[in-house]
N, C-alpha and C. Protein backbone atom coordinates (compact mmCIF):
# COMPACT_ATOMS: atom_id res chain seq x y z
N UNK A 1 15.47 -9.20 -10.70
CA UNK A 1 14.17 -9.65 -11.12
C UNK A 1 14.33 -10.32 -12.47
N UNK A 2 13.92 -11.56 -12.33
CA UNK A 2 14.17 -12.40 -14.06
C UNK A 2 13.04 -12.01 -14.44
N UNK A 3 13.23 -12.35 -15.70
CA UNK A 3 11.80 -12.72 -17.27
C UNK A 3 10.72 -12.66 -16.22
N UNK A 4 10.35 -14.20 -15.25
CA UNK A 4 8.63 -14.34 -14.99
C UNK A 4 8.53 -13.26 -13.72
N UNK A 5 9.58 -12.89 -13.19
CA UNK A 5 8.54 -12.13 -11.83
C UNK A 5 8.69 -10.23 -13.19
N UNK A 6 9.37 -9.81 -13.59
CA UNK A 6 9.01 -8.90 -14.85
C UNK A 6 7.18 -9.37 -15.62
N UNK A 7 7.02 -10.60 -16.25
CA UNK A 7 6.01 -10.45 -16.70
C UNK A 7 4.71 -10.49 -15.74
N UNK A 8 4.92 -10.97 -14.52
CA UNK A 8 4.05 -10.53 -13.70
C UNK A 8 3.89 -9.18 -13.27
N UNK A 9 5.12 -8.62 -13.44
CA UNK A 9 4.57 -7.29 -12.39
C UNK A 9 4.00 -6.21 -13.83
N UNK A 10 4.40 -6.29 -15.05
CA UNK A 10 3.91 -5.92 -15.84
C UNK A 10 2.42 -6.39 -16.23
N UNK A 11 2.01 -7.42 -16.01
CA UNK A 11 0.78 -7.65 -16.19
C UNK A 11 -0.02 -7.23 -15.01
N UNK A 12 0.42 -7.21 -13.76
CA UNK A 12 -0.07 -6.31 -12.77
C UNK A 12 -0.33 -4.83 -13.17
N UNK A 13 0.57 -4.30 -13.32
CA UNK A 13 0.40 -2.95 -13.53
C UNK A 13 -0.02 -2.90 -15.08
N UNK A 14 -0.62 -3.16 -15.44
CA UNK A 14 -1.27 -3.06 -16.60
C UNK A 14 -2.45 -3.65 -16.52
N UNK A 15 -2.94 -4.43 -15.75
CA UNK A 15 -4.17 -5.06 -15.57
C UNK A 15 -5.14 -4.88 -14.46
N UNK A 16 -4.26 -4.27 -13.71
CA UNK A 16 -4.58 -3.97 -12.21
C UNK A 16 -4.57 -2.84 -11.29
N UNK A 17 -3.31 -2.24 -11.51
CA UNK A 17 -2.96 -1.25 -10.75
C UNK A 17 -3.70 -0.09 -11.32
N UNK A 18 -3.79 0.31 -12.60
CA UNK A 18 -4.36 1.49 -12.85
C UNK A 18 -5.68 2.17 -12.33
N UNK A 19 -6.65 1.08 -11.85
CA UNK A 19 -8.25 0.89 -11.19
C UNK A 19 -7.54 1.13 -9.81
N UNK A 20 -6.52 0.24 -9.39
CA UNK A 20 -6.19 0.89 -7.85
C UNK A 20 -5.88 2.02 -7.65
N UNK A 21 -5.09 2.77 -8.45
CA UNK A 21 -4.15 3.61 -7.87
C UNK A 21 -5.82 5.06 -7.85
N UNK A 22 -6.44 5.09 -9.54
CA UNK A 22 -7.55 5.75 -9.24
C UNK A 22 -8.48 5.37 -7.74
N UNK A 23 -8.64 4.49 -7.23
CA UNK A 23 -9.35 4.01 -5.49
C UNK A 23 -8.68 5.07 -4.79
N UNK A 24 -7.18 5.02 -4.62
CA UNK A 24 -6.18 6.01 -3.89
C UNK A 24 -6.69 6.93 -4.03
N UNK A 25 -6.31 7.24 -5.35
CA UNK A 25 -6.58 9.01 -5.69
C UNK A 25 -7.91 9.80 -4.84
N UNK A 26 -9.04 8.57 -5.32
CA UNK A 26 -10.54 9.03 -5.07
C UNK A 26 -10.27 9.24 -3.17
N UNK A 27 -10.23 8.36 -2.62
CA UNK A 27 -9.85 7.69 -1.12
C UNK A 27 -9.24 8.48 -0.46
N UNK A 28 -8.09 9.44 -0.58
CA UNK A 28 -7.30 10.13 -0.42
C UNK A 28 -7.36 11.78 -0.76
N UNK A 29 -8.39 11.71 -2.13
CA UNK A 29 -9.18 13.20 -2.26
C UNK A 29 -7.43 14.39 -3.26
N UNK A 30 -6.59 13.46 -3.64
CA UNK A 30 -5.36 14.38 -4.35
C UNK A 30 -5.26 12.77 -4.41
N UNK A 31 -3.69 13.35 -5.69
CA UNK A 31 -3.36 12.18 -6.69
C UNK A 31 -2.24 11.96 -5.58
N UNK A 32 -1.89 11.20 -4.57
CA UNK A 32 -0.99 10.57 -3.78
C UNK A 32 0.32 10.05 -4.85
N UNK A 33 1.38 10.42 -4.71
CA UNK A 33 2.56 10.02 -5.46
C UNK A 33 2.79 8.45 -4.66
N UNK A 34 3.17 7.75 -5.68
CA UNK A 34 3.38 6.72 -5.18
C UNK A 34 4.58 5.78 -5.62
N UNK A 35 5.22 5.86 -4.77
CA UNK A 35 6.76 4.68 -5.22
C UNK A 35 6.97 3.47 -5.20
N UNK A 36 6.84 2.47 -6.08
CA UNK A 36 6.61 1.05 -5.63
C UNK A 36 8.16 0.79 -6.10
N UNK A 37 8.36 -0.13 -5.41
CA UNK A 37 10.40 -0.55 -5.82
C UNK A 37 9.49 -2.11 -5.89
N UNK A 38 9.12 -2.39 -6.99
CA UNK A 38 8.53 -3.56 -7.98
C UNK A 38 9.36 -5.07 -7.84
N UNK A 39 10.73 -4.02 -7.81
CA UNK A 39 11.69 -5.54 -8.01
C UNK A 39 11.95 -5.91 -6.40
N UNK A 40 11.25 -5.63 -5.57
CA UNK A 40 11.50 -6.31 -4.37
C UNK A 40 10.13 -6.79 -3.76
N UNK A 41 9.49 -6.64 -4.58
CA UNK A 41 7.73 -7.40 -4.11
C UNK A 41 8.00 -9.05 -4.59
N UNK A 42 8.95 -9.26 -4.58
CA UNK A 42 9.15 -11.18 -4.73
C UNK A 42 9.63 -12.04 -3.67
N UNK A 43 9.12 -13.22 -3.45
CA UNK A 43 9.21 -14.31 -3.13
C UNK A 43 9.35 -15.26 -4.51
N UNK A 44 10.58 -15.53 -4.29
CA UNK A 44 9.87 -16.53 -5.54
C UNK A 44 8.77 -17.97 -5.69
N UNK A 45 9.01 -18.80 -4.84
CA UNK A 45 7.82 -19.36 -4.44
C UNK A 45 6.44 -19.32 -4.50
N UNK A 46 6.38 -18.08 -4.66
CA UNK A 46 4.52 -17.49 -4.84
C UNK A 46 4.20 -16.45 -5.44
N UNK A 47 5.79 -16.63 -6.96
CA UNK A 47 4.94 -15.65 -7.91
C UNK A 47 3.38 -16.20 -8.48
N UNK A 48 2.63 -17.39 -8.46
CA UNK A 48 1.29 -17.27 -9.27
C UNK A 48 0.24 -16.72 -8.08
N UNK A 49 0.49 -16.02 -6.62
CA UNK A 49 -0.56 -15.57 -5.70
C UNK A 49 -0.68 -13.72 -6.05
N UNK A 50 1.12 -13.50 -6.86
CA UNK A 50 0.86 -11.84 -6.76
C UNK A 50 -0.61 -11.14 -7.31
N UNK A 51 -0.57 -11.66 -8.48
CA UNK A 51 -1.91 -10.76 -9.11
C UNK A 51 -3.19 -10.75 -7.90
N UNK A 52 -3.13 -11.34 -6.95
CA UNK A 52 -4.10 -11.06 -5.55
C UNK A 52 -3.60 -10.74 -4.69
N UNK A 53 -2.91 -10.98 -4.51
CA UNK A 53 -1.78 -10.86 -2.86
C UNK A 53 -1.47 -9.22 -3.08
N UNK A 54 -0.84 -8.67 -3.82
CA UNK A 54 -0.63 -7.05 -4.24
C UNK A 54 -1.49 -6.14 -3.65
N UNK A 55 -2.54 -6.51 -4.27
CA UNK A 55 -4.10 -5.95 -4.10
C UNK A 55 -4.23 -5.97 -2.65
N UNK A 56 -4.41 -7.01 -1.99
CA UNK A 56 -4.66 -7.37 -0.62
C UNK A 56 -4.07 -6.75 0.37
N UNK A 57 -2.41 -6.93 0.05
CA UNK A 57 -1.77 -6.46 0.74
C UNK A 57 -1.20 -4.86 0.63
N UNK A 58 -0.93 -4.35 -0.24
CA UNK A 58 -0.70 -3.71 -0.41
C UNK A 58 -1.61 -2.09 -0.83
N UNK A 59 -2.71 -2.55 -1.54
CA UNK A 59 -3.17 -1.48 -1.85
C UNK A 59 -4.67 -0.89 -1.17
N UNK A 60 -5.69 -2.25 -1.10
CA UNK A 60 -6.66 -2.44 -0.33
C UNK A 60 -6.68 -1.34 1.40
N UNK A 61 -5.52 -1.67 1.36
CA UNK A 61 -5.14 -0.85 3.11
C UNK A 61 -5.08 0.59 2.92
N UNK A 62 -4.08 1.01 1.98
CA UNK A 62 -4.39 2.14 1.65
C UNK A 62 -5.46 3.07 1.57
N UNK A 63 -6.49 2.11 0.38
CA UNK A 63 -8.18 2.31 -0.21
C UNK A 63 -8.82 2.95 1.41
N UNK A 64 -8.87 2.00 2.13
CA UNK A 64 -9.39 1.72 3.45
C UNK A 64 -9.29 2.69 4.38
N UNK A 65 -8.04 3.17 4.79
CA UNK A 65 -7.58 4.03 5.78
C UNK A 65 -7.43 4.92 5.03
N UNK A 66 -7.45 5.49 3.88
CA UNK A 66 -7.79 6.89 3.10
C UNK A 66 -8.81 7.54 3.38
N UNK A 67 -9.60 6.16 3.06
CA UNK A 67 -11.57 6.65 3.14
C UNK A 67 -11.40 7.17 4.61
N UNK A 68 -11.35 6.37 5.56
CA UNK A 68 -11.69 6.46 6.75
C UNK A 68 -10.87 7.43 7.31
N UNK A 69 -10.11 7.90 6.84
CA UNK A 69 -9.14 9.62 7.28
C UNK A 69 -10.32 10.26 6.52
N UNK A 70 -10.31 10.30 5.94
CA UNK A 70 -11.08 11.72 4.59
C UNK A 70 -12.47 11.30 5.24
N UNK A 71 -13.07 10.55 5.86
CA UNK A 71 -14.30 11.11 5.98
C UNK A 71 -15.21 12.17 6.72
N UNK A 72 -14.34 12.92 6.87
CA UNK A 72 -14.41 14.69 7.50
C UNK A 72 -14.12 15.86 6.75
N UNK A 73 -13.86 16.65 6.79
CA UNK A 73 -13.25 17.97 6.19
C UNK A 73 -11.86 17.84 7.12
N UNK A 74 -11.79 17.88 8.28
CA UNK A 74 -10.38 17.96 9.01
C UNK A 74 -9.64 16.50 8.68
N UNK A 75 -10.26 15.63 8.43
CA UNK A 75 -9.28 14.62 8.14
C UNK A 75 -8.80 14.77 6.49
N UNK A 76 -9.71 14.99 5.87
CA UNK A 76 -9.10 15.59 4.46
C UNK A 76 -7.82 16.29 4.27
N UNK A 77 -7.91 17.59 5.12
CA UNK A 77 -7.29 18.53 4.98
C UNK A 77 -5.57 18.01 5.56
N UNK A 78 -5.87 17.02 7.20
CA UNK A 78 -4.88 16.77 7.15
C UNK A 78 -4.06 15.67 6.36
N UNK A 79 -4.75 14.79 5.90
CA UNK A 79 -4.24 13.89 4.84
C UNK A 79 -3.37 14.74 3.86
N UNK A 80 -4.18 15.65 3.34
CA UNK A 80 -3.60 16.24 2.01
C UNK A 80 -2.53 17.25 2.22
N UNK A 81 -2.65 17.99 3.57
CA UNK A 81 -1.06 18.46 4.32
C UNK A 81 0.18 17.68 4.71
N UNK A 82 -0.56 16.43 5.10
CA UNK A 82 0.38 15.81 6.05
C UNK A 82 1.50 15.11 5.15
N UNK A 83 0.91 14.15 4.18
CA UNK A 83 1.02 13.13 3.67
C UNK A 83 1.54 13.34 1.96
N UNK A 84 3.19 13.59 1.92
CA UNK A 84 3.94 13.41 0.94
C UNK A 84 3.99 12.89 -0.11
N UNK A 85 4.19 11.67 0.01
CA UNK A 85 4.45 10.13 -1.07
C UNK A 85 3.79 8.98 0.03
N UNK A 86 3.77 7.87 -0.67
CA UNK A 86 3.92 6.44 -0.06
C UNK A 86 4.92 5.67 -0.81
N UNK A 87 5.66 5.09 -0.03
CA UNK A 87 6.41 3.91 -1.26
C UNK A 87 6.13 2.61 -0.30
N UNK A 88 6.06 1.89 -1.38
CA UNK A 88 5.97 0.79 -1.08
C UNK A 88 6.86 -0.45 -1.90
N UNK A 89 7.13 -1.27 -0.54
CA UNK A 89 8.48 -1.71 -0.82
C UNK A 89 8.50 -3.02 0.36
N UNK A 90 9.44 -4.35 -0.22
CA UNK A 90 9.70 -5.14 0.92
C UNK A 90 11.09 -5.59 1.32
N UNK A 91 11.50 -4.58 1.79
CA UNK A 91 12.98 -4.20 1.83
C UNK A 91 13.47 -5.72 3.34
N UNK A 92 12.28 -5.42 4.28
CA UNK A 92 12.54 -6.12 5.50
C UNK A 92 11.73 -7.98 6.02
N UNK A 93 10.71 -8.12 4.70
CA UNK A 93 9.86 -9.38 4.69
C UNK A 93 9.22 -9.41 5.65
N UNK A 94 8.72 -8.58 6.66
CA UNK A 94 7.84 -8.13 7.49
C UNK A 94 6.09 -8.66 7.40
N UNK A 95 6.00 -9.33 8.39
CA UNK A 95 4.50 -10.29 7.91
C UNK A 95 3.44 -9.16 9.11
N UNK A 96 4.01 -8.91 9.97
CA UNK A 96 3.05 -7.95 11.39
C UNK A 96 3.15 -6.88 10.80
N UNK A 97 1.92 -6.45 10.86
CA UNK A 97 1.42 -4.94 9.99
C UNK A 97 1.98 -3.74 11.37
N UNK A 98 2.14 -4.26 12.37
CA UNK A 98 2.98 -3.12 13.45
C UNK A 98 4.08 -3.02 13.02
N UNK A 99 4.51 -3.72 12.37
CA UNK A 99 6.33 -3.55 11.60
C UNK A 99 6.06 -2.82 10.31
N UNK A 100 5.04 -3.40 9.36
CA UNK A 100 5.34 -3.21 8.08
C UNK A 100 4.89 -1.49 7.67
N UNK A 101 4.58 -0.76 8.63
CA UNK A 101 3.69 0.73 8.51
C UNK A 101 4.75 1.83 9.08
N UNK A 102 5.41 3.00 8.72
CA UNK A 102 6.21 3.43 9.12
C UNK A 102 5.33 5.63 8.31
N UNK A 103 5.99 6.37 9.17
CA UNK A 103 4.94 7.39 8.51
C UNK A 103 6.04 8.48 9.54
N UNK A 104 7.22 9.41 8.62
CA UNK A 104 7.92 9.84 8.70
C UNK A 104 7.94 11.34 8.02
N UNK A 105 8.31 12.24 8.36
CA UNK A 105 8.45 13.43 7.48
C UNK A 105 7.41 13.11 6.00
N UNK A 106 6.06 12.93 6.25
CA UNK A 106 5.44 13.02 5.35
C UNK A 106 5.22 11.84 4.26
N UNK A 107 6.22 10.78 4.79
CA UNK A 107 6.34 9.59 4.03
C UNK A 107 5.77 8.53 4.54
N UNK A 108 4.74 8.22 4.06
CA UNK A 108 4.19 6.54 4.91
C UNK A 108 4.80 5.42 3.73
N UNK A 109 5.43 4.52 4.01
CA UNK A 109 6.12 3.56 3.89
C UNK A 109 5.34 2.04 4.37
N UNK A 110 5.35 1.07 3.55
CA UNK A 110 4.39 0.41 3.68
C UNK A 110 6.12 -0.72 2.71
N UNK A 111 6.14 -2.22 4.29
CA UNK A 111 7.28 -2.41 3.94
C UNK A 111 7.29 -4.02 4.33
N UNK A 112 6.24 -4.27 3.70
CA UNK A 112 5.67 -6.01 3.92
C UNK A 112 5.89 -6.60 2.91
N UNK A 113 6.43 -8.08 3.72
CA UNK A 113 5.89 -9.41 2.61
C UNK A 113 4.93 -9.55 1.55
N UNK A 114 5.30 -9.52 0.92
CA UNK A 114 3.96 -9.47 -0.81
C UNK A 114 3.32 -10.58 -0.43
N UNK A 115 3.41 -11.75 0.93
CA UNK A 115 2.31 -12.64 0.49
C UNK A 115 1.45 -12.94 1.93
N UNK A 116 2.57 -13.11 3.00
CA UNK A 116 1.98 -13.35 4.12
C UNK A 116 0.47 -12.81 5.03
N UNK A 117 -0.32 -13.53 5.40
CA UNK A 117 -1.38 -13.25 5.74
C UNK A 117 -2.18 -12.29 4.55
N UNK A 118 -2.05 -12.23 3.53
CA UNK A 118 -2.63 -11.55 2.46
C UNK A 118 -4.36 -11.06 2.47
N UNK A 119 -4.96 -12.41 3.44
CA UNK A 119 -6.33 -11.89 3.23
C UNK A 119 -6.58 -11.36 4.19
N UNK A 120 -5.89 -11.13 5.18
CA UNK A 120 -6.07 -10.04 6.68
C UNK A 120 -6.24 -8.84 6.07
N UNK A 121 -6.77 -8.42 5.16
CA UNK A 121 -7.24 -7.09 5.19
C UNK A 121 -6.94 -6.06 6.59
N UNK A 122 -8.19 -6.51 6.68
CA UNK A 122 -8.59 -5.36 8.50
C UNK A 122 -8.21 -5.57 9.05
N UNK A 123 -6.51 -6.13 9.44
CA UNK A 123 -5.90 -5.78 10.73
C UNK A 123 -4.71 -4.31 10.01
N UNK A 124 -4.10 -4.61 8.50
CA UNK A 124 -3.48 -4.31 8.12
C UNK A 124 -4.40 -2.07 7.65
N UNK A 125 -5.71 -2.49 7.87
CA UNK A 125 -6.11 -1.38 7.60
C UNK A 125 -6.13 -0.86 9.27
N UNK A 126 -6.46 -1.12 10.16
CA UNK A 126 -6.61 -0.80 11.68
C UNK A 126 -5.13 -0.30 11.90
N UNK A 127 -4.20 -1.08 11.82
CA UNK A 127 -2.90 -0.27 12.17
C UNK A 127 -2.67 0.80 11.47
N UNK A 128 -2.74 0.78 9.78
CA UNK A 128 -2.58 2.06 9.20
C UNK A 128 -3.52 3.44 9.50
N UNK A 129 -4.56 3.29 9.81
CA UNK A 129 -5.53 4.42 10.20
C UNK A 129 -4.85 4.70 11.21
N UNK A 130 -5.13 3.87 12.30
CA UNK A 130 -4.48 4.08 13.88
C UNK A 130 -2.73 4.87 13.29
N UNK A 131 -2.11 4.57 12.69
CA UNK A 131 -0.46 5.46 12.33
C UNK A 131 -1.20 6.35 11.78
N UNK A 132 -2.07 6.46 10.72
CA UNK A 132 -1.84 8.06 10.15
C UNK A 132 -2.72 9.53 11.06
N UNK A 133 -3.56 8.33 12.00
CA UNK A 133 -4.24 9.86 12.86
C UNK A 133 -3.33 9.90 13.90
N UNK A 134 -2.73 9.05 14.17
CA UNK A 134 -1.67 9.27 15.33
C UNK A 134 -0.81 10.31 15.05
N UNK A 135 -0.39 10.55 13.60
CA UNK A 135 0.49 10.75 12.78
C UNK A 135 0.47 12.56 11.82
N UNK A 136 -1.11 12.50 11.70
CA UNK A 136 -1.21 13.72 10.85
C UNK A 136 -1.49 14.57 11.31
C-alpha cells in the first residue's frame, strides 16, 4: 500500500468508519470484533470512489442483515452466540455477493471487490441475511 491508498484509508477510518462500526455495534446488539486487512481494499484505478464504495460495499450490508437478524429475541440471541468476528478483506476480487459471503466456525468473512457494483446494496444484504439464518 503506497502514500495515497494509506491517506485514504486513514481518512476513511477517521472520517467514516467510527459512525459505522457504532451502526454494527447498535445492529448487531454486542460490539462485533471486526478485522479489516485495509491494505487489500485497493484497486488502484478507483482510489477517489473508496470514501463511498467502503460504505456501500462493505459495511451498509452488515448494518442491514444485523438489523434484520436482531429483530427478534431469538435472532438476537443467535447472532450474539453464533457470530465470532467478521473480517473483511479482498483477498479473491469477487464482484457476486454468492462468492463474496463466507460464515464458518463463527467467522463471517466478507471477501469482495472494494468497488464493483457498489450501489447494489440489497442484493449484497439478501445474500448475507439468507447466509447468516441459514447459518446461526
Amino acid at each position: 500500500m503506497g502514500l495515497k491508498e494509506k491517506k485514504i484509508t486513514k481518512a476513511f477510518q477517521d472520517e467514516k468508519f467510527p459512525a459505522l462500526k457504532e451502526q454494527i455495534v447498535a445492529a448487531a446488539g454486542f460490539d462485533v470484533p471486526l478485522e479489516i486487512e485495509w491494505e487489500t481494499l485497493f484497486e488502484d484505478r478507483f482510489t477517489h470512489l473508496y470514501m463511498d464504495t467502503y460504505t456501500q460495499i462493505y459495511f451498509e450490508p452488515l448494518v442491514q442483515a444485523f438489523t434484520a437478524i436482531t429483530a427478534d429475541d431469538m435472532g438476537k440471541e443467535a447472532l450474539q452466540e453464533g457470530l465470532k468476528k467478521v473480517v473483511i478483506v479482498n483477498r479473491d476480487n469477487h464482484h457476486n455477493p454468492e462468492r463474496a459471503y463466507t460464515f464458518t466456525d463463527g467467522t463471517l468473512e466478507v471477501n469482495h471487490c472494494p468497488v464493483s457494483n457498489a450501489p447494489d446494496v440489497n442484493s449484497r444484504v439478501k445474500v448475507l441475511t439468507n447466509l447468516l439464518e441459514n447459518n446461526l
